[in-house]
PDB file of N, CA and C in Angstrom:
ATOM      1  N   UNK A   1      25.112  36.779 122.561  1.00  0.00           N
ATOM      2  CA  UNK A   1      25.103  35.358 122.842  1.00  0.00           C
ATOM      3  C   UNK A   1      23.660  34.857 122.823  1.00  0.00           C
ATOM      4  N   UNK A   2      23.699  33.640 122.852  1.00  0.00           N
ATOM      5  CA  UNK A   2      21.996  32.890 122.400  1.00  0.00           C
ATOM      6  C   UNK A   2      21.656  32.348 123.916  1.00  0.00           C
ATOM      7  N   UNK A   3      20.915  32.365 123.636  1.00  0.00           N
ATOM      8  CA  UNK A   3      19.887  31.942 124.837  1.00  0.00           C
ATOM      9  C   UNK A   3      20.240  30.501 125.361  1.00  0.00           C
ATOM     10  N   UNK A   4      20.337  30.036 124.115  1.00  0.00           N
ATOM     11  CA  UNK A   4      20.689  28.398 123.979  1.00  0.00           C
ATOM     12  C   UNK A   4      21.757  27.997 123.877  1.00  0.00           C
ATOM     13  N   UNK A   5      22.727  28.798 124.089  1.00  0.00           N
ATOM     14  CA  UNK A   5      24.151  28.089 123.598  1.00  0.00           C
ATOM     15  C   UNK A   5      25.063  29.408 124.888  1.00  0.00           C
ATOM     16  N   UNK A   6      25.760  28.756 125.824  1.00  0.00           N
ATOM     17  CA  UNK A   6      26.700  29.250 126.642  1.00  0.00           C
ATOM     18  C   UNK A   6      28.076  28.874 126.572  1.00  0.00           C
ATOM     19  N   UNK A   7      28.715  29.924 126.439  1.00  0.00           N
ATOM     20  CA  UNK A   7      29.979  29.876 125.958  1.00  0.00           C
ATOM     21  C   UNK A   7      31.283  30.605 126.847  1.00  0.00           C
ATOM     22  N   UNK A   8      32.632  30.125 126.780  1.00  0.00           N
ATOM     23  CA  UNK A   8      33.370  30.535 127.496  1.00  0.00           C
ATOM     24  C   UNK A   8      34.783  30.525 126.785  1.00  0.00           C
ATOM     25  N   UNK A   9      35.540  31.217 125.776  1.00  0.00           N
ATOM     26  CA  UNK A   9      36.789  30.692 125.425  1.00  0.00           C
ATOM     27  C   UNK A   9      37.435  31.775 125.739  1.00  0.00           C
ATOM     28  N   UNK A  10      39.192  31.049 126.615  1.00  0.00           N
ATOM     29  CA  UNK A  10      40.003  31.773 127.018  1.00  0.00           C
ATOM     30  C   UNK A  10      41.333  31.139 126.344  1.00  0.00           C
ATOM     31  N   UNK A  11      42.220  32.066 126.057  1.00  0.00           N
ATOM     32  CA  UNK A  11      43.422  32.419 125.681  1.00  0.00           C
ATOM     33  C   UNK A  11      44.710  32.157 127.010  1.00  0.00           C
ATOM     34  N   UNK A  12      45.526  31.208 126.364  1.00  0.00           N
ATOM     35  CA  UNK A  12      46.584  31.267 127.424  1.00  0.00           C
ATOM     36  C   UNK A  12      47.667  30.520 127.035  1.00  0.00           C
ATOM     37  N   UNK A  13      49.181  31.550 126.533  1.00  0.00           N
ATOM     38  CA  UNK A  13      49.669  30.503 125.833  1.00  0.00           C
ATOM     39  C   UNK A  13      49.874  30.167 124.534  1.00  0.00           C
ATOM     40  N   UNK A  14      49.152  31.304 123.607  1.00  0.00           N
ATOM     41  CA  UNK A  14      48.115  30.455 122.410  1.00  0.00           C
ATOM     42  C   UNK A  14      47.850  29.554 122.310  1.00  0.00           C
ATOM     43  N   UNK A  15      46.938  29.256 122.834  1.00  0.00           N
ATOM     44  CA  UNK A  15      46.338  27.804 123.306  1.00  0.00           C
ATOM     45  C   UNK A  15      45.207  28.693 123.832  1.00  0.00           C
ATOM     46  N   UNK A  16      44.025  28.257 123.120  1.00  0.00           N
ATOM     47  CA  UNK A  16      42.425  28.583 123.503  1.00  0.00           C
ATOM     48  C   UNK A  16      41.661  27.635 124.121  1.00  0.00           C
ATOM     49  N   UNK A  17      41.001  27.245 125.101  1.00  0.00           N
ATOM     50  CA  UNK A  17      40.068  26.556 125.635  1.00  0.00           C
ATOM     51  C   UNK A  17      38.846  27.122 125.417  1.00  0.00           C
ATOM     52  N   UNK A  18      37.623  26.425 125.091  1.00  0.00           N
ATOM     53  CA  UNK A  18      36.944  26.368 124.998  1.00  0.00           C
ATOM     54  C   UNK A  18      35.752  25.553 125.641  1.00  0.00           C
ATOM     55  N   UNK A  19      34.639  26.326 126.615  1.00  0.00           N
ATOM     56  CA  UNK A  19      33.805  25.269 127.448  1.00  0.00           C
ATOM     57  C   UNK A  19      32.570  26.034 126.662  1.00  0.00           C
ATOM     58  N   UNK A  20      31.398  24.825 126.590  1.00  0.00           N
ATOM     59  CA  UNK A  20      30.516  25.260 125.991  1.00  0.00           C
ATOM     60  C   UNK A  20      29.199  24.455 126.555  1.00  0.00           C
ATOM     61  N   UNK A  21      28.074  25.073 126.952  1.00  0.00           N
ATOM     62  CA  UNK A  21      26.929  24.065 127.606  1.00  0.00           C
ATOM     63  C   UNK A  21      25.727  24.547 126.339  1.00  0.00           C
ATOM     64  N   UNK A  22      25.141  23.570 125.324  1.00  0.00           N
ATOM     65  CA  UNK A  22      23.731  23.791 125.257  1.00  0.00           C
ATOM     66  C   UNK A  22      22.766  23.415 125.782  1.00  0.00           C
ATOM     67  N   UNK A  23      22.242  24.651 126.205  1.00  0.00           N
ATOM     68  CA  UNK A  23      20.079  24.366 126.475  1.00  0.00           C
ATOM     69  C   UNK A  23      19.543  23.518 125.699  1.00  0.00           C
ATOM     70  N   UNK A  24      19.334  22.125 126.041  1.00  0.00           N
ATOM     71  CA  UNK A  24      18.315  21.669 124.883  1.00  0.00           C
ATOM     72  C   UNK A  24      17.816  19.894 125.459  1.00  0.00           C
ATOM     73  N   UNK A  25      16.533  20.089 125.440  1.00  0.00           N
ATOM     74  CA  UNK A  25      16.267  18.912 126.484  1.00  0.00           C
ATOM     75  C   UNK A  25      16.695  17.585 125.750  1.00  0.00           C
ATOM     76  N   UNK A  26      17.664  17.256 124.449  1.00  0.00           N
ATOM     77  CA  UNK A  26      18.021  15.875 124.122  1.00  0.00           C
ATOM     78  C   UNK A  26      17.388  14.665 124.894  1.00  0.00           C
ATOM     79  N   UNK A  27      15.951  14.450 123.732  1.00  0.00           N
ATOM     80  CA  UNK A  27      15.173  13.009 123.920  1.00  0.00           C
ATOM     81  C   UNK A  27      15.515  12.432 122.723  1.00  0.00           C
ATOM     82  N   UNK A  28      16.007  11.126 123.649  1.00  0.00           N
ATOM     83  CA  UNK A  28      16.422   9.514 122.342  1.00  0.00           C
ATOM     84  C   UNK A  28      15.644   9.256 121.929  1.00  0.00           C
ATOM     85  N   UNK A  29      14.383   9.278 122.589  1.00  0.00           N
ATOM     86  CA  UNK A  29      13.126   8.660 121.823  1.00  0.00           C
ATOM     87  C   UNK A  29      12.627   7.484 122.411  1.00  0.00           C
ATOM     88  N   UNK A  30      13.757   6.881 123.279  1.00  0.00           N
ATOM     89  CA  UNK A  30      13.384   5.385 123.904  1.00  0.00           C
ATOM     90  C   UNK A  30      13.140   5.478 125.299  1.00  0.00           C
ATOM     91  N   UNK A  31      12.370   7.092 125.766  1.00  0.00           N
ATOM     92  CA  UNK A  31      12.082   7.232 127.221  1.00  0.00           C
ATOM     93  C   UNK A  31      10.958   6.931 127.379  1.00  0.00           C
ATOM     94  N   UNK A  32       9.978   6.536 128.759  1.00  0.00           N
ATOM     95  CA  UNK A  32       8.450   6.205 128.292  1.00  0.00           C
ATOM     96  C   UNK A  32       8.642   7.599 129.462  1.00  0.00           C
ATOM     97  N   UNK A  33       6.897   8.208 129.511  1.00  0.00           N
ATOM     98  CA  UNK A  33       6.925   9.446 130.567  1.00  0.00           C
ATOM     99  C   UNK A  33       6.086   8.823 131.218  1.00  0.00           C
ATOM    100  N   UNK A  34       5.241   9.277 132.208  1.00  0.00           N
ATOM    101  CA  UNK A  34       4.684   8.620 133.878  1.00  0.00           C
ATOM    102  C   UNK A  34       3.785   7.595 133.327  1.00  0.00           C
ATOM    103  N   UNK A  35       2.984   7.718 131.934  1.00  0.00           N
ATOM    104  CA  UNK A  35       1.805   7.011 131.574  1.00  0.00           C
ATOM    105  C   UNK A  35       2.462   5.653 130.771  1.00  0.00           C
ATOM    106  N   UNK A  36       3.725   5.977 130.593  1.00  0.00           N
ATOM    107  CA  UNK A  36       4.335   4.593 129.687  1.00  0.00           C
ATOM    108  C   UNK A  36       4.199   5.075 128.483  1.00  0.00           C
ATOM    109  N   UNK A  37       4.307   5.957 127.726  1.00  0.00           N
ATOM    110  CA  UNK A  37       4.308   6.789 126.531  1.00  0.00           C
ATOM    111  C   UNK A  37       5.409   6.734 126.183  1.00  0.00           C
ATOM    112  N   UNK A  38       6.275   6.618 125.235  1.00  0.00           N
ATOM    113  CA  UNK A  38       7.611   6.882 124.415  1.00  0.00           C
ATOM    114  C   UNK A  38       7.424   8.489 124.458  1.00  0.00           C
ATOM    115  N   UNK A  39       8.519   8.623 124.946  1.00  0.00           N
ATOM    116  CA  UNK A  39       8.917  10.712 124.345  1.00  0.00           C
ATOM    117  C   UNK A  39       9.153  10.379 123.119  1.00  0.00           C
ATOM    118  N   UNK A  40       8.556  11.579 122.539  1.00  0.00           N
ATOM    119  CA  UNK A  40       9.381  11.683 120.793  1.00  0.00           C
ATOM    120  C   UNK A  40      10.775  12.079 121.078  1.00  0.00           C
ATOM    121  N   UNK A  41      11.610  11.340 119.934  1.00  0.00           N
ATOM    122  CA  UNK A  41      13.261  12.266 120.207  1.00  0.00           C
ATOM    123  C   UNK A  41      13.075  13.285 119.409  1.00  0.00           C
ATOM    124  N   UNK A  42      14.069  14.295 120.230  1.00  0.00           N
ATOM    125  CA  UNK A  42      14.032  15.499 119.317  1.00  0.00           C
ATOM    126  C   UNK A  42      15.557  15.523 120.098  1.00  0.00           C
ATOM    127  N   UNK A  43      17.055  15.028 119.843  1.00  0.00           N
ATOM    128  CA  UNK A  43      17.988  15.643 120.074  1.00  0.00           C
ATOM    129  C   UNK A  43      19.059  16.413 118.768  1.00  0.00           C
ATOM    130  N   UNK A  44      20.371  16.999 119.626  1.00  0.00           N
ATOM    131  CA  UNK A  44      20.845  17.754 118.615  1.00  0.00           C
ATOM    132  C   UNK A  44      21.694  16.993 117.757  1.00  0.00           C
ATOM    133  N   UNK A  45      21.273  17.182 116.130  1.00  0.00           N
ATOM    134  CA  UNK A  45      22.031  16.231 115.170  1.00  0.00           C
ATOM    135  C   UNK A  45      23.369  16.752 114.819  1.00  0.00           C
ATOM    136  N   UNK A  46      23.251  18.117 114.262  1.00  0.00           N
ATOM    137  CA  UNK A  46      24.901  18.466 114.121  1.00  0.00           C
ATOM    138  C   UNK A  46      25.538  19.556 114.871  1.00  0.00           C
ATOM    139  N   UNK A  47      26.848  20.081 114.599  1.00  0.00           N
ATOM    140  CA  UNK A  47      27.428  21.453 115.065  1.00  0.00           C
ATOM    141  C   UNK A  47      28.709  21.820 114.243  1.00  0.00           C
ATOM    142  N   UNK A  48      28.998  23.391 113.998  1.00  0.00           N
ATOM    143  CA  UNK A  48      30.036  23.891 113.527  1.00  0.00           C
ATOM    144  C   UNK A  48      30.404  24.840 114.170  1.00  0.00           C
ATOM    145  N   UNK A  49      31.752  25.142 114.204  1.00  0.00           N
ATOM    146  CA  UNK A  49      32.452  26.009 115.077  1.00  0.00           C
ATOM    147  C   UNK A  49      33.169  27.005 113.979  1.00  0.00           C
ATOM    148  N   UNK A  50      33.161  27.669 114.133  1.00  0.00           N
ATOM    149  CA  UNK A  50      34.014  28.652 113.341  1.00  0.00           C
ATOM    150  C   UNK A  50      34.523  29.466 113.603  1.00  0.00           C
ATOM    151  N   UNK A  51      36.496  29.783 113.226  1.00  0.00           N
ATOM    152  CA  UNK A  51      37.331  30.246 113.979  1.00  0.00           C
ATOM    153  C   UNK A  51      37.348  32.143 112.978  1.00  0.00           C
ATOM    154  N   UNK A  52      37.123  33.221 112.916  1.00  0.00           N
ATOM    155  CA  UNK A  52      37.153  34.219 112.391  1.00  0.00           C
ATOM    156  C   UNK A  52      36.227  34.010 111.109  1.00  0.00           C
ATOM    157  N   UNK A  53      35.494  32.850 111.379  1.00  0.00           N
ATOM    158  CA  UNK A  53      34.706  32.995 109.395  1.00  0.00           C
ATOM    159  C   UNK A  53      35.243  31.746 108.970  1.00  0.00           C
ATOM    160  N   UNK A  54      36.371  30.860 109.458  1.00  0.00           N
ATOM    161  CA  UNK A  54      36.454  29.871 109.002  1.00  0.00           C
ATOM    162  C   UNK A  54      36.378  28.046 109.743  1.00  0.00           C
ATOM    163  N   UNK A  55      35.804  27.447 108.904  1.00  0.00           N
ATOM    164  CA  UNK A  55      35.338  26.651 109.825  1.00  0.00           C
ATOM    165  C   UNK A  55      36.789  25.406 110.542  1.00  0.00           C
ATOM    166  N   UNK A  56      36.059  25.239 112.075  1.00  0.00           N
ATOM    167  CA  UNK A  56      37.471  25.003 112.411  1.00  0.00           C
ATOM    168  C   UNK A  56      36.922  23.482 112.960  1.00  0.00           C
ATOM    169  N   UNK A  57      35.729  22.966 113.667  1.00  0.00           N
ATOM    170  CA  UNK A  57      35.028  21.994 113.936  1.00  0.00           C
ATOM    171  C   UNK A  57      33.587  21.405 113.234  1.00  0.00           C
ATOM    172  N   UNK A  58      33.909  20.173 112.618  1.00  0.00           N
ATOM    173  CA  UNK A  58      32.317  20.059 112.278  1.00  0.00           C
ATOM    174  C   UNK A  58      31.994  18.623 113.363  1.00  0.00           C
ATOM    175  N   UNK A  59      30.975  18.883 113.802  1.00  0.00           N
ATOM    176  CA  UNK A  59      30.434  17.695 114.401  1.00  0.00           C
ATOM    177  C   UNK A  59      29.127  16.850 114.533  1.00  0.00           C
ATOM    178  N   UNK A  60      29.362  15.799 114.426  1.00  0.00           N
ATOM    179  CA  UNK A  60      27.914  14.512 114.166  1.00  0.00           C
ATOM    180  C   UNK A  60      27.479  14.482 115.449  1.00  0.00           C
ATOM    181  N   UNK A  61      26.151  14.394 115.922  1.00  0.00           N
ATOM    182  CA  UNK A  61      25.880  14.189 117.645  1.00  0.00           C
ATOM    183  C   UNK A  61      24.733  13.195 117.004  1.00  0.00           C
ATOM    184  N   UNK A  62      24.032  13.128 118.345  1.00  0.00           N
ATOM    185  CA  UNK A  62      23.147  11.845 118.375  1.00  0.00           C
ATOM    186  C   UNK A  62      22.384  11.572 119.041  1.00  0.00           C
ATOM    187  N   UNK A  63      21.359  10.630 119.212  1.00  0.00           N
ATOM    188  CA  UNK A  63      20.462  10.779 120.170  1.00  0.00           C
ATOM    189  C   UNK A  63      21.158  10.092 121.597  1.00  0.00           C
ATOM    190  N   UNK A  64      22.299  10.000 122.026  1.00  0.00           N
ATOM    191  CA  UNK A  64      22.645   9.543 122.598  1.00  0.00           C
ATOM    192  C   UNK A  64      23.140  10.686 123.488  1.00  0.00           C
ATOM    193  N   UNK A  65      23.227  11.582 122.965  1.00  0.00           N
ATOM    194  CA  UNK A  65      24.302  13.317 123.840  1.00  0.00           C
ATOM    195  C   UNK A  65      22.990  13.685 124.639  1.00  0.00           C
ATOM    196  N   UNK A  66      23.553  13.633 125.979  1.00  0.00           N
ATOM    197  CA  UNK A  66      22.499  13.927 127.409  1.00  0.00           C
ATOM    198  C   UNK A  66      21.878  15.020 127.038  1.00  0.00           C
ATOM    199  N   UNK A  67      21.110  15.477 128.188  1.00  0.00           N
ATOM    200  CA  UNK A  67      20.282  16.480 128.369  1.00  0.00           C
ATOM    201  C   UNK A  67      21.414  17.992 128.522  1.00  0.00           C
ATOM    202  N   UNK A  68      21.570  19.193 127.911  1.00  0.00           N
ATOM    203  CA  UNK A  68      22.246  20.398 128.430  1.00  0.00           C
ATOM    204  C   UNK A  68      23.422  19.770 128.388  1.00  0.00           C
ATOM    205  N   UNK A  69      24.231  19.509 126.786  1.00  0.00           N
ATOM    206  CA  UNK A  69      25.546  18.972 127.315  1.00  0.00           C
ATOM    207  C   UNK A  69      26.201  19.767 127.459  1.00  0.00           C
ATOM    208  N   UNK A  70      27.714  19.353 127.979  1.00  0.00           N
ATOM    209  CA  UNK A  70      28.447  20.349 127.779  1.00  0.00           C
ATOM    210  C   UNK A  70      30.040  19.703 126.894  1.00  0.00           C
ATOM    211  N   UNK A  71      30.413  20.539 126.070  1.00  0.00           N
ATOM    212  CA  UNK A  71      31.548  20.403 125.336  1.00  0.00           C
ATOM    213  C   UNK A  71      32.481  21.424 125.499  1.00  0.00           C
ATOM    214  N   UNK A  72      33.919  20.410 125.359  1.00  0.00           N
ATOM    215  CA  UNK A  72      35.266  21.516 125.755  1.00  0.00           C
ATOM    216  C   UNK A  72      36.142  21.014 124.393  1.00  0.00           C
ATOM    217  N   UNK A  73      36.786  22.257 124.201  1.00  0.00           N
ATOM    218  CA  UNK A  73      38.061  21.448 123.438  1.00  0.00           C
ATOM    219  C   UNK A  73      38.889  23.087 123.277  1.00  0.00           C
ATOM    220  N   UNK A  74      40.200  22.044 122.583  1.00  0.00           N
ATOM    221  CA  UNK A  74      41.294  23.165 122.452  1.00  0.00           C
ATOM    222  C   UNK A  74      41.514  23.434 121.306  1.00  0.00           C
ATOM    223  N   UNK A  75      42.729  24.611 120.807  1.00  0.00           N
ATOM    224  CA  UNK A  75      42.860  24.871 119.101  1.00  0.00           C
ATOM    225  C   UNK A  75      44.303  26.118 119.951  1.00  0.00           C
ATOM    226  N   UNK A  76      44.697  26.209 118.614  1.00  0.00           N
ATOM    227  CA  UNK A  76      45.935  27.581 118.619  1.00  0.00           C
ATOM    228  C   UNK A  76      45.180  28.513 118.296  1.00  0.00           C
ATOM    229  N   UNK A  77      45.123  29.649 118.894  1.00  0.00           N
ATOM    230  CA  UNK A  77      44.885  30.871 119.064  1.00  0.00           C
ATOM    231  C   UNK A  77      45.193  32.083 119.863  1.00  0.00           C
ATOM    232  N   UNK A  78      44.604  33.249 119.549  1.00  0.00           N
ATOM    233  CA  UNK A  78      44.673  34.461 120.528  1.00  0.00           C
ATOM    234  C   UNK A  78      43.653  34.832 120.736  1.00  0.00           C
ATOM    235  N   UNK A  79      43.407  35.772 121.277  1.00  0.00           N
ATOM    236  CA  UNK A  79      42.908  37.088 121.796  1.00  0.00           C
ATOM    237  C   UNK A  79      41.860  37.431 121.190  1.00  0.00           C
ATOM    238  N   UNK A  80      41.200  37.759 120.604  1.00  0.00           N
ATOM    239  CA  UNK A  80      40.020  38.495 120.308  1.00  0.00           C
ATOM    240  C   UNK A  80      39.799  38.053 119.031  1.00  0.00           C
ATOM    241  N   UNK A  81      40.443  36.484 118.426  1.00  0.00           N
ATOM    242  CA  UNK A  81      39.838  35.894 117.655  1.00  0.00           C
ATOM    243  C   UNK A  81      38.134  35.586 117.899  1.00  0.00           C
ATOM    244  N   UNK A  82      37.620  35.620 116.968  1.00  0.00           N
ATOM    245  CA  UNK A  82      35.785  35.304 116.377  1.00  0.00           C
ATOM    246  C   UNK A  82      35.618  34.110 116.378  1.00  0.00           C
ATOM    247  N   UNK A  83      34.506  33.147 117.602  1.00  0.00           N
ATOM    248  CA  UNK A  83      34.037  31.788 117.306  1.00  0.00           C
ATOM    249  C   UNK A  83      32.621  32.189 117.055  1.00  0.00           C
ATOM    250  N   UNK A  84      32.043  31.284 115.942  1.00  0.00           N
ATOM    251  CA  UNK A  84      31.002  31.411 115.919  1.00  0.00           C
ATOM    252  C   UNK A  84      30.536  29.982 116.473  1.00  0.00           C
ATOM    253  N   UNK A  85      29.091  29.188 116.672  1.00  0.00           N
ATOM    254  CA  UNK A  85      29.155  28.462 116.519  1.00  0.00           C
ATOM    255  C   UNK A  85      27.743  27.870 116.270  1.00  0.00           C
ATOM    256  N   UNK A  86      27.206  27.203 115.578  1.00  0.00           N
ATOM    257  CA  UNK A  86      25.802  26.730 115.441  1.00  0.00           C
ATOM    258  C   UNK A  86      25.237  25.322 115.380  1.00  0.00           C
ATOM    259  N   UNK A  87      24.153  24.893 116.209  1.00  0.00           N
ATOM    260  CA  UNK A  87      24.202  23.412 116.577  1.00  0.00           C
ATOM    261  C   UNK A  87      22.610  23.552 116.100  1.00  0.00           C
ATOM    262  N   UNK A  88      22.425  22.361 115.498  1.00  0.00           N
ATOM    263  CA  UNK A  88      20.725  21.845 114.618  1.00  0.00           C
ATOM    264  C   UNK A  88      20.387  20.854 115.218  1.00  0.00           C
ATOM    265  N   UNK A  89      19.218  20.502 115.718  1.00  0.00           N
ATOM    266  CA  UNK A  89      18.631  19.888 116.237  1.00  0.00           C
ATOM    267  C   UNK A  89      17.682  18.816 115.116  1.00  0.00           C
ATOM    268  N   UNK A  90      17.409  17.569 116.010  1.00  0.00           N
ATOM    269  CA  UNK A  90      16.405  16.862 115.059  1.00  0.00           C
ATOM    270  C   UNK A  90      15.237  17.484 114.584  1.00  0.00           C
ATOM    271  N   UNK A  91      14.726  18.539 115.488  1.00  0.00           N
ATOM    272  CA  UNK A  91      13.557  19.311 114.233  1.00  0.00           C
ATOM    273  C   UNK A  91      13.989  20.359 113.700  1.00  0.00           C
ATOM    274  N   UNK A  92      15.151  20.369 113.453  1.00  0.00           N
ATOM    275  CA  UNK A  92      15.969  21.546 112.221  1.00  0.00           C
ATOM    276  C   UNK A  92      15.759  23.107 113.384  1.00  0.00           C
ATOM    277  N   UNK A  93      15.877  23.027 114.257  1.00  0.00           N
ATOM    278  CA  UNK A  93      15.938  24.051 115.163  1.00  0.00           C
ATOM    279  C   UNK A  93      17.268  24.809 115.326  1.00  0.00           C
ATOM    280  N   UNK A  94      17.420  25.611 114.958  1.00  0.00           N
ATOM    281  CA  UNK A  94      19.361  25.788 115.222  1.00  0.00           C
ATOM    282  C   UNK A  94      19.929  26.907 116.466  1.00  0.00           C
ATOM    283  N   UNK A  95      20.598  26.744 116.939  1.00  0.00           N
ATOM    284  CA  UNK A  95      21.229  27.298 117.939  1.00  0.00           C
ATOM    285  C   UNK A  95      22.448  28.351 117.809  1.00  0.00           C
ATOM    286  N   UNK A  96      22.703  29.443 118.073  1.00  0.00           N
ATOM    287  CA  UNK A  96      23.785  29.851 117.578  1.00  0.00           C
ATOM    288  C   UNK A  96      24.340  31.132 118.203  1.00  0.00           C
ATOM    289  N   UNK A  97      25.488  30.725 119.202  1.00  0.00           N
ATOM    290  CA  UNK A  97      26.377  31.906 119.552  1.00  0.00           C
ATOM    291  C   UNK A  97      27.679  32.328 118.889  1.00  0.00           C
ATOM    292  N   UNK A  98      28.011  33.609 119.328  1.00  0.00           N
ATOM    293  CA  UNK A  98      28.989  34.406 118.861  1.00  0.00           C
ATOM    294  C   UNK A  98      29.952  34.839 119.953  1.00  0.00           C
ATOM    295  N   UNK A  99      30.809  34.907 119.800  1.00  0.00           N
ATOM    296  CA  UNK A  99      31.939  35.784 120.903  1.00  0.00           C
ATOM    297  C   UNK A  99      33.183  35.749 120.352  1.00  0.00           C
ATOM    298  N   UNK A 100      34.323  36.458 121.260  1.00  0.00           N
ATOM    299  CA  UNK A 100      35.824  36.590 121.265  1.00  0.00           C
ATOM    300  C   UNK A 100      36.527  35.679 122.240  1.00  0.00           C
ATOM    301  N   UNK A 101      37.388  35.474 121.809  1.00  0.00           N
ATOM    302  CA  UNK A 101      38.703  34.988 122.620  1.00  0.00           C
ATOM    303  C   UNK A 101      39.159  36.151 123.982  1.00  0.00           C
ATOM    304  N   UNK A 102      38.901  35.432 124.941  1.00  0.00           N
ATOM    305  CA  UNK A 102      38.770  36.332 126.139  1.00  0.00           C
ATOM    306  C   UNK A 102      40.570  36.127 126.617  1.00  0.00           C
TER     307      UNK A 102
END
């Protein structure tokens, strides 16, 4: 698992949940810091999820997705199916964990 990307998917049902938090300080760009300075934005622009190798989520983000978000969602599955998943940031930084269906 990545440093930057925390992950949790469980099986129940076939029916997989999925909770997911990334590390990543998401600046809009329209913050000033103590001196009245604009932060540069640097938040995360895209993400893909992928269910055994195939892709099962693609997603647009924005400078608008908080600081360390966190994302959930569901899909049909089992058991010791393969998510991969990898999220790019506005300076092309990418993020990327691996695991099973717990």
């Amino acid at each position: 698992m990545s440093d930057g990307v925390r992950m949790v998917a469980r099986e129940e049902n076939g029916i997989v949940s999925v909770k997911l938090v990334i590390l990543h300080p998401s600046e809009s760009g329209a913050r000033k810091d103590e001196n009245g300075n604009l932060v540069p934005a640097h938040f995360l622009k895209t993400g893909i999820v992928h269910l055994n190798g195939a892709p099962l989520i693609d997603l647009q983000l924005g400078p608008s997705v908080s600081k360390d978000p966190f994302l959930q969602f569901r899909f049909e599955g089992k058991k010791g199916d393969v998510l991969t998943m990898t999220f790019t940031d506005s300076k092309n930084v990418q993020f990327t964990t691996q695991g099973n269906v717990q």
